[in-house]
C-alpha atoms as a PDB file:
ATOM      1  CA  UNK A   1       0.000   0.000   0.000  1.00  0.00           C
ATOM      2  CA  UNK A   2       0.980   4.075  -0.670  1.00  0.00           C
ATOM      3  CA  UNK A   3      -0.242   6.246   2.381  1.00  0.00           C
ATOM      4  CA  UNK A   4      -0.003  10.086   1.053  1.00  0.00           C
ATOM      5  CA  UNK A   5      -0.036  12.273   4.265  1.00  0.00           C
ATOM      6  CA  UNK A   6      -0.618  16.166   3.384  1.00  0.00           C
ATOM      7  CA  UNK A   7      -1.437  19.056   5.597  1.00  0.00           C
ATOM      8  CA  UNK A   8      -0.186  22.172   6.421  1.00  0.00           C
ATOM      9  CA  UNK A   9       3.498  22.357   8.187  1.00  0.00           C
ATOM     10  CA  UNK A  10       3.003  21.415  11.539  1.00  0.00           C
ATOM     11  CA  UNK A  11       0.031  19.320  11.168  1.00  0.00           C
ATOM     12  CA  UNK A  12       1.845  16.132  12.610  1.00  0.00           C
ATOM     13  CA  UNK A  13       2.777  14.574   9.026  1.00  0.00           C
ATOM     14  CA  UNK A  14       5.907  13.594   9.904  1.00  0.00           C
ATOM     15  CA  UNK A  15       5.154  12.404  13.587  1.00  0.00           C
ATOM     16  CA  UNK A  16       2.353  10.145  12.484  1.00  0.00           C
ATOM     17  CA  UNK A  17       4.249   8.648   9.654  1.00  0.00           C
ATOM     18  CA  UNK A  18       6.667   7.520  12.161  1.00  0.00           C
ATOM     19  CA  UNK A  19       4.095   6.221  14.057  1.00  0.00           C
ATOM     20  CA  UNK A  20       2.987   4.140  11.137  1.00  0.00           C
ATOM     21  CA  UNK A  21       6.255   2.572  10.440  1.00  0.00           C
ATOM     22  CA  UNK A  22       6.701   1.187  13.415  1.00  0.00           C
ATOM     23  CA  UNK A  23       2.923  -0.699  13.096  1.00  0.00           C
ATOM     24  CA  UNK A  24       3.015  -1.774   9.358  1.00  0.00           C
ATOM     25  CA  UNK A  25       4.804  -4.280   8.303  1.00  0.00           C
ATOM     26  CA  UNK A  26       7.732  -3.169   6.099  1.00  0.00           C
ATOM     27  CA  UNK A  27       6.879   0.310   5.564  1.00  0.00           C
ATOM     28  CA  UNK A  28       9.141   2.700   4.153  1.00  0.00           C
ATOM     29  CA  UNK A  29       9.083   6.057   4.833  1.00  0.00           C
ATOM     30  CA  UNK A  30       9.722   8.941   2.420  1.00  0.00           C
ATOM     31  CA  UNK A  31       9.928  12.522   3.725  1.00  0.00           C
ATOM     32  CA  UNK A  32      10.038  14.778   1.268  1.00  0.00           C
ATOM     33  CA  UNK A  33      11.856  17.328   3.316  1.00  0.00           C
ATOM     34  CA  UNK A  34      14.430  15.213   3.057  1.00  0.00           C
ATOM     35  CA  UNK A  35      14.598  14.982  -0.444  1.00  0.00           C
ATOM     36  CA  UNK A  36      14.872  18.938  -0.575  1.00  0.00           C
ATOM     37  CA  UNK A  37      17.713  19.191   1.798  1.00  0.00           C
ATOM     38  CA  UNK A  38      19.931  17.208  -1.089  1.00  0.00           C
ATOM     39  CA  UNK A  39      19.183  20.489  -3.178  1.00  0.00           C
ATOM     40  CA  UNK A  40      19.263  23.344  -0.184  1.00  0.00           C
ATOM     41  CA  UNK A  41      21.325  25.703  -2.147  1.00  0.00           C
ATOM     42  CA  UNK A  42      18.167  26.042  -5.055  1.00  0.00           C
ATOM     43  CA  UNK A  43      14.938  28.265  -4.773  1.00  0.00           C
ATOM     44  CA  UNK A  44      12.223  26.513  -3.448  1.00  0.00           C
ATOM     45  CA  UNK A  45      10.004  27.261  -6.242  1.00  0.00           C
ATOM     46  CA  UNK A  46      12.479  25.226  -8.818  1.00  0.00           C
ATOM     47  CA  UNK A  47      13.460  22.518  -6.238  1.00  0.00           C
ATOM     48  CA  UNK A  48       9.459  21.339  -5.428  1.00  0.00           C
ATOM     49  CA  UNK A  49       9.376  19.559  -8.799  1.00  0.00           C
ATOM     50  CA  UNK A  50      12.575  17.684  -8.883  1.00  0.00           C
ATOM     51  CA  UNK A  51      11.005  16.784  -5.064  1.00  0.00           C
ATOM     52  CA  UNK A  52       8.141  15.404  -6.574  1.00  0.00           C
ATOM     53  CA  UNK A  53       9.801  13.947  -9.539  1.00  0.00           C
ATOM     54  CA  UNK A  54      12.635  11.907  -6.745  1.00  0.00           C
ATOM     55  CA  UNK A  55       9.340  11.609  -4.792  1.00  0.00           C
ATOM     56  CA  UNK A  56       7.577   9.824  -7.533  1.00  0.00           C
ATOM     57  CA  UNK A  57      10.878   7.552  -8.203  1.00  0.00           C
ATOM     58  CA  UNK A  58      11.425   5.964  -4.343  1.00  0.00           C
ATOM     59  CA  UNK A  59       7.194   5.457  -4.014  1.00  0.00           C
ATOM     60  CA  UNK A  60       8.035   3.094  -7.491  1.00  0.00           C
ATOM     61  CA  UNK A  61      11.251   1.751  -6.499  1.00  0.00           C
ATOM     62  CA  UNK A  62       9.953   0.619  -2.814  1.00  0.00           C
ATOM     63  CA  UNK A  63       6.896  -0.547  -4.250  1.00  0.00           C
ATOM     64  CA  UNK A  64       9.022  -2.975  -6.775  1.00  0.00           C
ATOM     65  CA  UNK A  65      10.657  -4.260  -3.678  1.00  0.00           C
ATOM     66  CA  UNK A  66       7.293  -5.157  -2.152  1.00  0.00           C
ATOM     67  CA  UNK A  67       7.447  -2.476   0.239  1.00  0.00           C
ATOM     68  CA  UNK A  68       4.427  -0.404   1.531  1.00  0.00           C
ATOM     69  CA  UNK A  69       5.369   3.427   1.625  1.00  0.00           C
ATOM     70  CA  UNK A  70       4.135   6.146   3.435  1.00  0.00           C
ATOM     71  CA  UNK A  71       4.781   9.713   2.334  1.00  0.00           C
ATOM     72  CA  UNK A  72       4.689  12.919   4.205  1.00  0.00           C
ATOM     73  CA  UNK A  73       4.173  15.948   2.229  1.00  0.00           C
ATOM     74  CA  UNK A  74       2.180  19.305   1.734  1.00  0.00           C
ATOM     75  CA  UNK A  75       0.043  17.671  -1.239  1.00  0.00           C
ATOM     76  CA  UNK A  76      -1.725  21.026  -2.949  1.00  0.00           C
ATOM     77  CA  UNK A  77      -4.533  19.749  -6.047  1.00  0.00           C
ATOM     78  CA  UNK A  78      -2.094  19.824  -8.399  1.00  0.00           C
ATOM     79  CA  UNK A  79       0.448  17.374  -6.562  1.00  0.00           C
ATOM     80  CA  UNK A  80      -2.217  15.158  -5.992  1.00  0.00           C
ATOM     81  CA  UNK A  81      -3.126  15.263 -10.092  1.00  0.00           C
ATOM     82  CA  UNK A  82       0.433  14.451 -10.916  1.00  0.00           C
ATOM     83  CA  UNK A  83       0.925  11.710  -8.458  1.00  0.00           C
ATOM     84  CA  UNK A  84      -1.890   9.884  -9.564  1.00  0.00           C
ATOM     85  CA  UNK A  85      -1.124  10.285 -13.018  1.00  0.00           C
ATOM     86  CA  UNK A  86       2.345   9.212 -12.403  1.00  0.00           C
ATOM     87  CA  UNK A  87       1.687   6.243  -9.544  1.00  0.00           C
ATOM     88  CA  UNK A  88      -0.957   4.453 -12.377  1.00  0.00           C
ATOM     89  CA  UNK A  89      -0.848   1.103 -13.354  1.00  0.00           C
ATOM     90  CA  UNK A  90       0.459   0.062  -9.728  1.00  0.00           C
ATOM     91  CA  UNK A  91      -0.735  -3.253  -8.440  1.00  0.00           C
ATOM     92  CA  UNK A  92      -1.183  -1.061  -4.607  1.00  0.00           C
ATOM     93  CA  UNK A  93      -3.622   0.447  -2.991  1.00  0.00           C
ATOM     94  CA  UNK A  94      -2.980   4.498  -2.687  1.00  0.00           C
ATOM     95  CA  UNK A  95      -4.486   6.165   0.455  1.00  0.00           C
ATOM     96  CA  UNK A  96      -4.680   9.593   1.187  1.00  0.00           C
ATOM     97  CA  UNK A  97      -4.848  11.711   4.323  1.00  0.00           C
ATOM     98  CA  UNK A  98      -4.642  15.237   4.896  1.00  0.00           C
ATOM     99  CA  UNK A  99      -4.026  16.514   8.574  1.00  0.00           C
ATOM    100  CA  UNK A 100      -5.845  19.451   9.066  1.00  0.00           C
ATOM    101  CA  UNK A 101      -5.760  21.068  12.768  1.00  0.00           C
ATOM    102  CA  UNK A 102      -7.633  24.441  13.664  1.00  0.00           C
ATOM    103  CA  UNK A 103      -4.934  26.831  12.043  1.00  0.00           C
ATOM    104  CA  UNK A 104      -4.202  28.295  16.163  1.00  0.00           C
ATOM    105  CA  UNK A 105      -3.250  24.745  17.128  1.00  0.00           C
ATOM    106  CA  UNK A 106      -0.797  24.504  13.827  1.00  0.00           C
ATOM    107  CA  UNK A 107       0.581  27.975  14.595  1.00  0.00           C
ATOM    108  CA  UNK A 108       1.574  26.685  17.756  1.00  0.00           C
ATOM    109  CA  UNK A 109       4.888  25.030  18.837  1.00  0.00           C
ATOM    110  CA  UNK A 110       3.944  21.446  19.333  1.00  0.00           C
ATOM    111  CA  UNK A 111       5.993  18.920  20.142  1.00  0.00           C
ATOM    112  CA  UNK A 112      10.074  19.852  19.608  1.00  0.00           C
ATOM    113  CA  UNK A 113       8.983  21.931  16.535  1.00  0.00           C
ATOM    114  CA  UNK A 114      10.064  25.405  17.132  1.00  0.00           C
ATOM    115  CA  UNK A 115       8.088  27.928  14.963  1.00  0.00           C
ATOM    116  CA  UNK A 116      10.381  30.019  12.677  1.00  0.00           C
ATOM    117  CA  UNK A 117       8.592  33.329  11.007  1.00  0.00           C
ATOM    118  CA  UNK A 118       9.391  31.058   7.898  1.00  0.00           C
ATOM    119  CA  UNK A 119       7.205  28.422   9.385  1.00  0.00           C
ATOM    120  CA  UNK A 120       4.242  30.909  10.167  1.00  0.00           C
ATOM    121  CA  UNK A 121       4.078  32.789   6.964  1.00  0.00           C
ATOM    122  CA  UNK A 122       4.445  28.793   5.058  1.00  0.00           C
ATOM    123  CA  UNK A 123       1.316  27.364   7.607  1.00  0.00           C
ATOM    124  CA  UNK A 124      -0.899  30.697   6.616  1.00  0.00           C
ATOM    125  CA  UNK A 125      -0.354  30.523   3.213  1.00  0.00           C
ATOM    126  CA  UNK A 126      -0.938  26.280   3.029  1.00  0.00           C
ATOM    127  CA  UNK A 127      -4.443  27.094   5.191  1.00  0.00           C
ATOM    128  CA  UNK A 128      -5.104  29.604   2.609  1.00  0.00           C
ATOM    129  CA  UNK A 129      -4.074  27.934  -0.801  1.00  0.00           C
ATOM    130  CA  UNK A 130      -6.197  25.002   0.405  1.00  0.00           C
ATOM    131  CA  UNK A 131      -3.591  22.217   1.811  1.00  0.00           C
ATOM    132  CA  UNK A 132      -5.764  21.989   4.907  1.00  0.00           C
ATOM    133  CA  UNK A 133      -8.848  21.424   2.956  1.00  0.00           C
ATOM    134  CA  UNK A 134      -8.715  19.480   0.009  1.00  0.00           C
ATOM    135  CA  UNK A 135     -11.081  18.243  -2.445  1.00  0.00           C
ATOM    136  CA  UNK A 136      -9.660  14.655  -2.649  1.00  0.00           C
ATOM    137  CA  UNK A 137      -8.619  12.000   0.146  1.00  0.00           C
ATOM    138  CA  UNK A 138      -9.585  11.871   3.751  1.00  0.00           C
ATOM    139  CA  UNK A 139      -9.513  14.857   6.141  1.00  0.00           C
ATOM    140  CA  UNK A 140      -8.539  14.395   9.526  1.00  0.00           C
ATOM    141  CA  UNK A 141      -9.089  17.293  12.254  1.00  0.00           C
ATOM    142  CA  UNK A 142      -6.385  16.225  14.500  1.00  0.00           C
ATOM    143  CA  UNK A 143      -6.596  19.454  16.811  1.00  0.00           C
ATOM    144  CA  UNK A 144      -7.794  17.414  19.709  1.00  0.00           C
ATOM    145  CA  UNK A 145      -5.699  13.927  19.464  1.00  0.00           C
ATOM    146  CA  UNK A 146      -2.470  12.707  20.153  1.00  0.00           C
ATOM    147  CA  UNK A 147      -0.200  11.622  17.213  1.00  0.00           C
ATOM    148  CA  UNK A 148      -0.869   8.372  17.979  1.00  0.00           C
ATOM    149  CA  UNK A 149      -4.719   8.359  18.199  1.00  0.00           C
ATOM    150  CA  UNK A 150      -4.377  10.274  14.613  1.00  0.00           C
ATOM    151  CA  UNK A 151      -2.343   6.982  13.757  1.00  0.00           C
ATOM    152  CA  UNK A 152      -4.810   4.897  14.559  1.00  0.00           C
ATOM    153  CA  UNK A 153      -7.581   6.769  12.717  1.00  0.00           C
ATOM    154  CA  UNK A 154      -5.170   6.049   9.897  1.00  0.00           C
ATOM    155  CA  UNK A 155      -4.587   2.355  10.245  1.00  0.00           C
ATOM    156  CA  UNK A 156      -8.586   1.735  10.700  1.00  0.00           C
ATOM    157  CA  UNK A 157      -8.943   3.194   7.498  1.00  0.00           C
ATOM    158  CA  UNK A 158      -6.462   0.761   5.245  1.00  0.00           C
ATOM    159  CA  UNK A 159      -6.566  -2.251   6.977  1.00  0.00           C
END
């Protein structure tokens, strides 16, 4: 199986996905974050497509290997429209779940996430361009739960 977790920074993408890989079997995890550190030196704007593009690559590679992935990304609509066009044809399921806390529980420091101005400006801007609120997937208020009750939301849902 592919598990797409979206949502604004500081939704809990990353927390939960680690959450998930220790409770599915052979689960690799791809943070996309990650990805984008190998190209720190380019402008965001030019380095979110080869992020997708490498993105695209490991979900195909681990899911030749038999592995389930889970990825943890902003997904806006037109992320989600070239994943799926990209991901077709494969033989696994693809889930996806966007995190969406009230915008004051995002803009808070949660966790050992400190809040740069970066960070506040990028969570206003994904609540307004939509990345809380999506018109595809599953939406998941997690204001009021821990990581791992979001987690098991989650694994009711695909297995």
């Amino acid at each position: 199986m592919i598990i797409f977790i979206s949502g604004p920074i500081n939704s809990g993408k990353t927390t939960v996905s680690r959450i998930l890989e220790r409770r599915i079997k052979n689960l690799a995890v791809v943070e996309v974050d990650d990805l984008k550190k190998m190209i720190e030196w380019m402008p965001l704007v030019g380095a979110m497509s080869i992020d997708l593009k490498n993105m695209i690559s490991l979900v195909k590679s681990f899911t030749e290997n038999d592995l389930n992935t889970v990825v943890a990304y902003p997904i806006r609509k037109r992320d989600y429209k070239y994943i799926m066009k990209n991901l077709e044809g494969l033989k696994q399921k693809i889930y996806f779940f966007t995190l969406s806390p009230k915008i004051e529980t995002a803009l808070k420091n949660r966790g050992e996430r400190k809040l740069t101005y970066w960070d506040v400006r990028k969570i206003k801007h994904h609540y307004k361009i939509g990345i809380a609120n999506p018109s595809y997937g599953e939406i998941i208020d997690n204001t009021n739960q821990t990581p791992e009750e979001t987690a098991e939301i989650i694994l009711s849902k695909i297995i």
